[in-house]
C-alpha atoms as a PDB file:
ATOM      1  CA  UNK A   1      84.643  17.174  42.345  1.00  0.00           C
ATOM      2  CA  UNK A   2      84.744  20.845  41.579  1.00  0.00           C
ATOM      3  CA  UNK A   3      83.334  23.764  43.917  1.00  0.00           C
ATOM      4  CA  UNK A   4      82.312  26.922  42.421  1.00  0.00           C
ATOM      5  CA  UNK A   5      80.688  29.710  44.511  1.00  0.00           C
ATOM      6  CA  UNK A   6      79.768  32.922  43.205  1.00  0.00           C
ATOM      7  CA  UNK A   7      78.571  35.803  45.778  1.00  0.00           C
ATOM      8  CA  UNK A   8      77.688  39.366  44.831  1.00  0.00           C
ATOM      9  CA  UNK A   9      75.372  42.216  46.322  1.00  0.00           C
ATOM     10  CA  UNK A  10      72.248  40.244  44.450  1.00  0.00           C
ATOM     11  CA  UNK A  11      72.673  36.625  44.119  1.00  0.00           C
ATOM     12  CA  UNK A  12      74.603  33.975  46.658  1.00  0.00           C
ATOM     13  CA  UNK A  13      75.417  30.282  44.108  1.00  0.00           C
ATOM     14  CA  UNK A  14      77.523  27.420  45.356  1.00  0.00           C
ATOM     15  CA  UNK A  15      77.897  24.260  42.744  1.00  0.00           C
ATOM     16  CA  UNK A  16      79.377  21.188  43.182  1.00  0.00           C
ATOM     17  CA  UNK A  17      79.837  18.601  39.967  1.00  0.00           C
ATOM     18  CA  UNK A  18      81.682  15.984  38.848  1.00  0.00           C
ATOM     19  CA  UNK A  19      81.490  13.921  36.118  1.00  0.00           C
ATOM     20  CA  UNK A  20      79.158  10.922  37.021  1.00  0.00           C
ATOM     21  CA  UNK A  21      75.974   9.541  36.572  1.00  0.00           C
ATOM     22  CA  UNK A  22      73.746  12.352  36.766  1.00  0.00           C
ATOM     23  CA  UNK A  23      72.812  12.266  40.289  1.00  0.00           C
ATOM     24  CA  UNK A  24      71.381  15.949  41.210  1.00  0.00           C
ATOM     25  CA  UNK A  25      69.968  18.014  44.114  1.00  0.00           C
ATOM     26  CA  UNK A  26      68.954  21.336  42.974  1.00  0.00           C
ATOM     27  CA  UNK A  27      67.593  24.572  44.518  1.00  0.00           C
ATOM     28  CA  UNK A  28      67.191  27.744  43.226  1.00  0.00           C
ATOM     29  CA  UNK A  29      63.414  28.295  44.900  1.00  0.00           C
ATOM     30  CA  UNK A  30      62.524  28.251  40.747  1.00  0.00           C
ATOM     31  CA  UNK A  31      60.974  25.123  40.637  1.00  0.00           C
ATOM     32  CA  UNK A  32      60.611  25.180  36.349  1.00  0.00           C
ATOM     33  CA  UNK A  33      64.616  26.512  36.411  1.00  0.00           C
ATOM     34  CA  UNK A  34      65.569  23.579  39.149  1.00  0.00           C
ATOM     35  CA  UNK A  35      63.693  21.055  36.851  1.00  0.00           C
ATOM     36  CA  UNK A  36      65.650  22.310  33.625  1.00  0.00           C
ATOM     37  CA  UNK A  37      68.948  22.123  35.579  1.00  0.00           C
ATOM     38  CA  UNK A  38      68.339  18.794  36.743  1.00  0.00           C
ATOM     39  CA  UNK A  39      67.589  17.576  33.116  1.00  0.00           C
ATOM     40  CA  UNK A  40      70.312  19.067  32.034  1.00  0.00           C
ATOM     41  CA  UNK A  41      72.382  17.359  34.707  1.00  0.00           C
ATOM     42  CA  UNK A  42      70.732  14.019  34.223  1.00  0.00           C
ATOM     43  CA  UNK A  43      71.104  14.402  30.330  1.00  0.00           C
ATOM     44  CA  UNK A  44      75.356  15.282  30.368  1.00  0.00           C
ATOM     45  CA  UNK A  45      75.929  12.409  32.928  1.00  0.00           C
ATOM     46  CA  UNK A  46      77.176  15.085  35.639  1.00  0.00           C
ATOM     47  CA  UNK A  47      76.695  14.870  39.281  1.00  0.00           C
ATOM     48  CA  UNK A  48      75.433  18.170  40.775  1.00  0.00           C
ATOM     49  CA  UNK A  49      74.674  19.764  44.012  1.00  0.00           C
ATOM     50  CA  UNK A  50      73.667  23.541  43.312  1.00  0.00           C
ATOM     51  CA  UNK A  51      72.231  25.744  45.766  1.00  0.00           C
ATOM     52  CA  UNK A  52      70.988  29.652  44.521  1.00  0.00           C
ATOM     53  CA  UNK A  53      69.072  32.632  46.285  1.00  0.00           C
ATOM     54  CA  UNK A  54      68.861  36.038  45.161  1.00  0.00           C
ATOM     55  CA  UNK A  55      66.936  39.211  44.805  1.00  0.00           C
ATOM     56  CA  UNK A  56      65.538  38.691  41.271  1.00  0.00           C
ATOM     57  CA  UNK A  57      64.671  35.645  38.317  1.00  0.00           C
ATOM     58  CA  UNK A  58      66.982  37.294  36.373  1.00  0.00           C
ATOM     59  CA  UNK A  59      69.970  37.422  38.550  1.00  0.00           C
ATOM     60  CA  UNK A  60      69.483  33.935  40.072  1.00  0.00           C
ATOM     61  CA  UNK A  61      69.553  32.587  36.702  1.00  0.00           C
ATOM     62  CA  UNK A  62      72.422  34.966  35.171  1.00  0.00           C
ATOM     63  CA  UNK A  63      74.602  34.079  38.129  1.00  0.00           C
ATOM     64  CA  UNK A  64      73.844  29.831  37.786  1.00  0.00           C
ATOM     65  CA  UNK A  65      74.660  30.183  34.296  1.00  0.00           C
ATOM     66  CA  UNK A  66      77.970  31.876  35.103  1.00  0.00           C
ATOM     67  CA  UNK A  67      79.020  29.766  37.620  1.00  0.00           C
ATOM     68  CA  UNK A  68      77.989  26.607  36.885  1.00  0.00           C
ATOM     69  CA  UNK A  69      79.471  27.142  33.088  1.00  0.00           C
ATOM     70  CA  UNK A  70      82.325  27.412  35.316  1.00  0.00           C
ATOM     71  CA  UNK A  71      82.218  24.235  36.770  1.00  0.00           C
ATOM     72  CA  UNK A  72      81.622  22.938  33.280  1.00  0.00           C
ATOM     73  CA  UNK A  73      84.342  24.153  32.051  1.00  0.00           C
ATOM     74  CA  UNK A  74      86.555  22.878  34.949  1.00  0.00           C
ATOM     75  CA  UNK A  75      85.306  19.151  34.094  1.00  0.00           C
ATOM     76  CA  UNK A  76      85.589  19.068  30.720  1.00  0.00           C
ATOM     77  CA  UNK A  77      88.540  16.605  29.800  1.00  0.00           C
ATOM     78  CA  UNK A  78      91.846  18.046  28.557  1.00  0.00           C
ATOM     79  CA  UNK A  79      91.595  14.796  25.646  1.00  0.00           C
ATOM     80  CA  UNK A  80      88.104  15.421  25.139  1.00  0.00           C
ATOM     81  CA  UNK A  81      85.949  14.124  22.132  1.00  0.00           C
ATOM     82  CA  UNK A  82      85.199  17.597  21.952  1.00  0.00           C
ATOM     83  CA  UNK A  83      82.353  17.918  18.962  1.00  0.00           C
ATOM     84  CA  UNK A  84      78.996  16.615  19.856  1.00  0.00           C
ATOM     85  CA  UNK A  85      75.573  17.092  18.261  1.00  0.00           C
ATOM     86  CA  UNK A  86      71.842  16.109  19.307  1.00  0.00           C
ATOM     87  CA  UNK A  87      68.462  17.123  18.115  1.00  0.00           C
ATOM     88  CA  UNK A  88      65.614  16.243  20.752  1.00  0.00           C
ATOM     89  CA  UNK A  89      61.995  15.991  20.175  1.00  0.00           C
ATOM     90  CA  UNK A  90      59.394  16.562  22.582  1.00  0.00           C
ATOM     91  CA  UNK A  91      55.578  16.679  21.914  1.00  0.00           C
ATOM     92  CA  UNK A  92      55.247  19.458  19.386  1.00  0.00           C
ATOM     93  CA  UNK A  93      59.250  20.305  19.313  1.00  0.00           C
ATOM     94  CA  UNK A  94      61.912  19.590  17.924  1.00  0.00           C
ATOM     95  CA  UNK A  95      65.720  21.347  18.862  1.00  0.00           C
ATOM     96  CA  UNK A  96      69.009  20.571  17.769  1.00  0.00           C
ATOM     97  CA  UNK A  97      72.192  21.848  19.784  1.00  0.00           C
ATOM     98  CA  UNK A  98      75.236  21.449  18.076  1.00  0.00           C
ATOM     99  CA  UNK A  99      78.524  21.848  20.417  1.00  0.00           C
ATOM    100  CA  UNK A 100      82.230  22.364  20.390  1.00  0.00           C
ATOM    101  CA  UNK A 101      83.541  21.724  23.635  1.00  0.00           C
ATOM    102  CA  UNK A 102      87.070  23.420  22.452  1.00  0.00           C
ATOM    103  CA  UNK A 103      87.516  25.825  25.077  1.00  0.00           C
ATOM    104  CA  UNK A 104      86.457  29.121  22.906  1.00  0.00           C
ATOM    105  CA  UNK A 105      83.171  31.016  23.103  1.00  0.00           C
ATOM    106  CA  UNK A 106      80.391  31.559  20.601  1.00  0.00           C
ATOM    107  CA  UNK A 107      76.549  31.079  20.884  1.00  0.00           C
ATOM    108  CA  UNK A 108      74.104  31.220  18.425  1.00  0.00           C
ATOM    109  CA  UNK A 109      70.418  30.484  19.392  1.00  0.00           C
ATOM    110  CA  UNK A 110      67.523  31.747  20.052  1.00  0.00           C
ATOM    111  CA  UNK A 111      65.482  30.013  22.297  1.00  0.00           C
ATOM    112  CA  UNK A 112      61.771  31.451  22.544  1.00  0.00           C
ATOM    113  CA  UNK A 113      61.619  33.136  26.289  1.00  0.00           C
ATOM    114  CA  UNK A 114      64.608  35.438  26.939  1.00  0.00           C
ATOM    115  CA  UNK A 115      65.268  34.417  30.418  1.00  0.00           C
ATOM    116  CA  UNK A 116      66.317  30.687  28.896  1.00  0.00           C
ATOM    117  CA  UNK A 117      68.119  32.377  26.166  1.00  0.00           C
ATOM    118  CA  UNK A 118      70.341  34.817  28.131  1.00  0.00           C
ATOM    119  CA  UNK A 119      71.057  31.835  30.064  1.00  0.00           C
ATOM    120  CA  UNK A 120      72.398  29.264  27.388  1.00  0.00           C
ATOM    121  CA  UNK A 121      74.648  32.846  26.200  1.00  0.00           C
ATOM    122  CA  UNK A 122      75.847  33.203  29.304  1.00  0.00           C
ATOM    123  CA  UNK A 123      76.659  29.423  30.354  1.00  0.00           C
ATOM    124  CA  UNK A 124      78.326  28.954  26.765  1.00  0.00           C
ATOM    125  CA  UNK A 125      80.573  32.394  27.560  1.00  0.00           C
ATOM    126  CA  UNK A 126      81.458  30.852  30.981  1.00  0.00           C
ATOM    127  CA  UNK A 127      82.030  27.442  29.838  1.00  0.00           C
ATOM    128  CA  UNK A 128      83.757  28.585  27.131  1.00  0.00           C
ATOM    129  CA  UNK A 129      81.858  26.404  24.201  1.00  0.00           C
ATOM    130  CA  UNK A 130      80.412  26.631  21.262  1.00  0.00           C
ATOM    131  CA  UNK A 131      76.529  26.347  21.135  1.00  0.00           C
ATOM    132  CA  UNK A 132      74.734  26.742  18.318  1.00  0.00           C
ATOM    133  CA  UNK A 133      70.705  25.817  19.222  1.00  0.00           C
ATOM    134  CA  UNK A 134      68.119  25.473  16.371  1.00  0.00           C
ATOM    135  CA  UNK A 135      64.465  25.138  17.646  1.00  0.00           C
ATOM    136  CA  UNK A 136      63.592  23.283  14.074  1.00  0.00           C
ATOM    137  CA  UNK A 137      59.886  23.176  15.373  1.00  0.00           C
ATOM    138  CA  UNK A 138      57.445  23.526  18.241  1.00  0.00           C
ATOM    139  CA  UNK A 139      55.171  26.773  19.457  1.00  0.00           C
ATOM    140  CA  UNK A 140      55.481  25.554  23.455  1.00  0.00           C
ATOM    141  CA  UNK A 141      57.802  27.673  24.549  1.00  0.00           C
ATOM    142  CA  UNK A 142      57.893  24.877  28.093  1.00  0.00           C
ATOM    143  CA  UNK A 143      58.453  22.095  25.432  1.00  0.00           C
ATOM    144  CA  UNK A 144      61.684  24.195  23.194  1.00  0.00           C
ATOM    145  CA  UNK A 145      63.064  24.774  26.048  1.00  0.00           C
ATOM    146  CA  UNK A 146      63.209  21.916  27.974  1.00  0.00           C
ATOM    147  CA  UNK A 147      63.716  20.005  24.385  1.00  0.00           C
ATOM    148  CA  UNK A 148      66.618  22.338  24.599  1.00  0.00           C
ATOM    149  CA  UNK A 149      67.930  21.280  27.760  1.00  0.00           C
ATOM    150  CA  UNK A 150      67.793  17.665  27.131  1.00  0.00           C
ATOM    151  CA  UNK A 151      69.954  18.475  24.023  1.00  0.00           C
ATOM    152  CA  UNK A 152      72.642  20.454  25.361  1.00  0.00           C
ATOM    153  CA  UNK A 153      73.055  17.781  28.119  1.00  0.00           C
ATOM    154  CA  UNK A 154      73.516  15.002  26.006  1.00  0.00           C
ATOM    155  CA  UNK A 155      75.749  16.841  23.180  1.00  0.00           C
ATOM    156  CA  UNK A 156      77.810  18.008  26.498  1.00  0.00           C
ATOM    157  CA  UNK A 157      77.556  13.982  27.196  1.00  0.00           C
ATOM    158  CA  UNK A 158      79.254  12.944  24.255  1.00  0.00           C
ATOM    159  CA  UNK A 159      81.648  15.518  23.571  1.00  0.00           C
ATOM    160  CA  UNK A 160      83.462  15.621  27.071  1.00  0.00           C
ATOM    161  CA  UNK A 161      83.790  11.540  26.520  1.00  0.00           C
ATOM    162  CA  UNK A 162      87.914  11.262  26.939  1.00  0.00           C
ATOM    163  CA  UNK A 163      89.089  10.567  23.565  1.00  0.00           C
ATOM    164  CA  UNK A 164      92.675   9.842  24.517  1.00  0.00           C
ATOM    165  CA  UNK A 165      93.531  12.684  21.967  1.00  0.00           C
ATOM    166  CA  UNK A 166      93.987  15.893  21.535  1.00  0.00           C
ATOM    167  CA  UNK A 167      91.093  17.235  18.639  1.00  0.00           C
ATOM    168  CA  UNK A 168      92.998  20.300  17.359  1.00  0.00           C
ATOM    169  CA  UNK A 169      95.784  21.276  15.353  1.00  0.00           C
ATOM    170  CA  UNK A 170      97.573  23.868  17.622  1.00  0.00           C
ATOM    171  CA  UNK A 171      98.246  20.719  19.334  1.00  0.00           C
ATOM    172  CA  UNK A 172      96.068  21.814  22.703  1.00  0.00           C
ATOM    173  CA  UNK A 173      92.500  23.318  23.345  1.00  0.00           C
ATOM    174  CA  UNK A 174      93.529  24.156  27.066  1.00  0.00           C
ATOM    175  CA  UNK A 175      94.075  27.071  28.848  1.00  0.00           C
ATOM    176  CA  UNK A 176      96.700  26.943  31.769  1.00  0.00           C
ATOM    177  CA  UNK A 177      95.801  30.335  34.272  1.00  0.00           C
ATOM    178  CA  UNK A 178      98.399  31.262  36.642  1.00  0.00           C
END
């Protein structure tokens, strides 16, 4: 189990997760943002307890994104499968996420509302993957980005699956902070 709490002069976030089965209990008082972050839990097989107030929608979700990217990135095995891809469809879309789980940073979306796109940037900086999210269809902005969701949680899924290996040729995709 990992603990990550993040406090500043806007936002108060503590998250708990571990790699499980998906189990989650999730408030942020944003009842469309808790239901994404469940899914997402659900989706990548993780267990999480998250718990966020602050001042604005913005913040709240900035501040989950950094810290439980985080938490991610804390779980992610050191022999990790590592590359993962899914495409999702839901009603009218349709949204691939393709994901290194190597330990360096790069997004590439975009996702339709700017709230849920600032928030896949910053949980990709803080997790320290590579995202790169195609919405190949849909005009629902609910259904891309909860087709988005679902995606990202199962590519996450499948590429933290312990391979037994290391997947790179430097020999190691971990950092070790002192």
């Amino acid at each position: 189990m990992t603990t990550v709490i993040r406090e500043t002069k806007e936002t108060k976030i503590q998250v708990e997760l571990a790699l499980g089965k998906g189990v989650t209990q999730v408030d942020t008082g944003l009842k469309f943002f808790d239901h994404m972050l469940a899914t997402f839990a659900r989706y990548a097989g993780l267990d999480l307890k998250l718990h966020a107030r602050g001042d604005l929608t913005h913040h709240v979700m900035e501040d989950v994104a950094i810290t439980l990217g985080t938490a991610v990135q804390k779980v992610i095995p050191a022999t990790a499968a590592r590359f993962a891809e899914r495409t999702i469809p839901m009603d009218d879309a349709l949204v691939q996420a393709c994901l290194d789980a190597g330990g360096r940073f790069y997004y590439q979306g975009p996702l339709k509302n700017r709230l849920y796109e600032h928030w896949m940037r910053s949980f990709s900086e803080h997790a320290k993957v590579t995202l790169h999210l195609r919405v190949l269809r849909g005009k629902d902005s609910h259904h891309a980005t909860e087709a988005a969701f679902k995606a990202l949680g199962l590519a996450l899924r499948d590429a933290m699956v312990d391979s037994g290996t290391v997947f790179s040729m430097k020999g190691s995709v971990a950092l070790e902070v002192k």
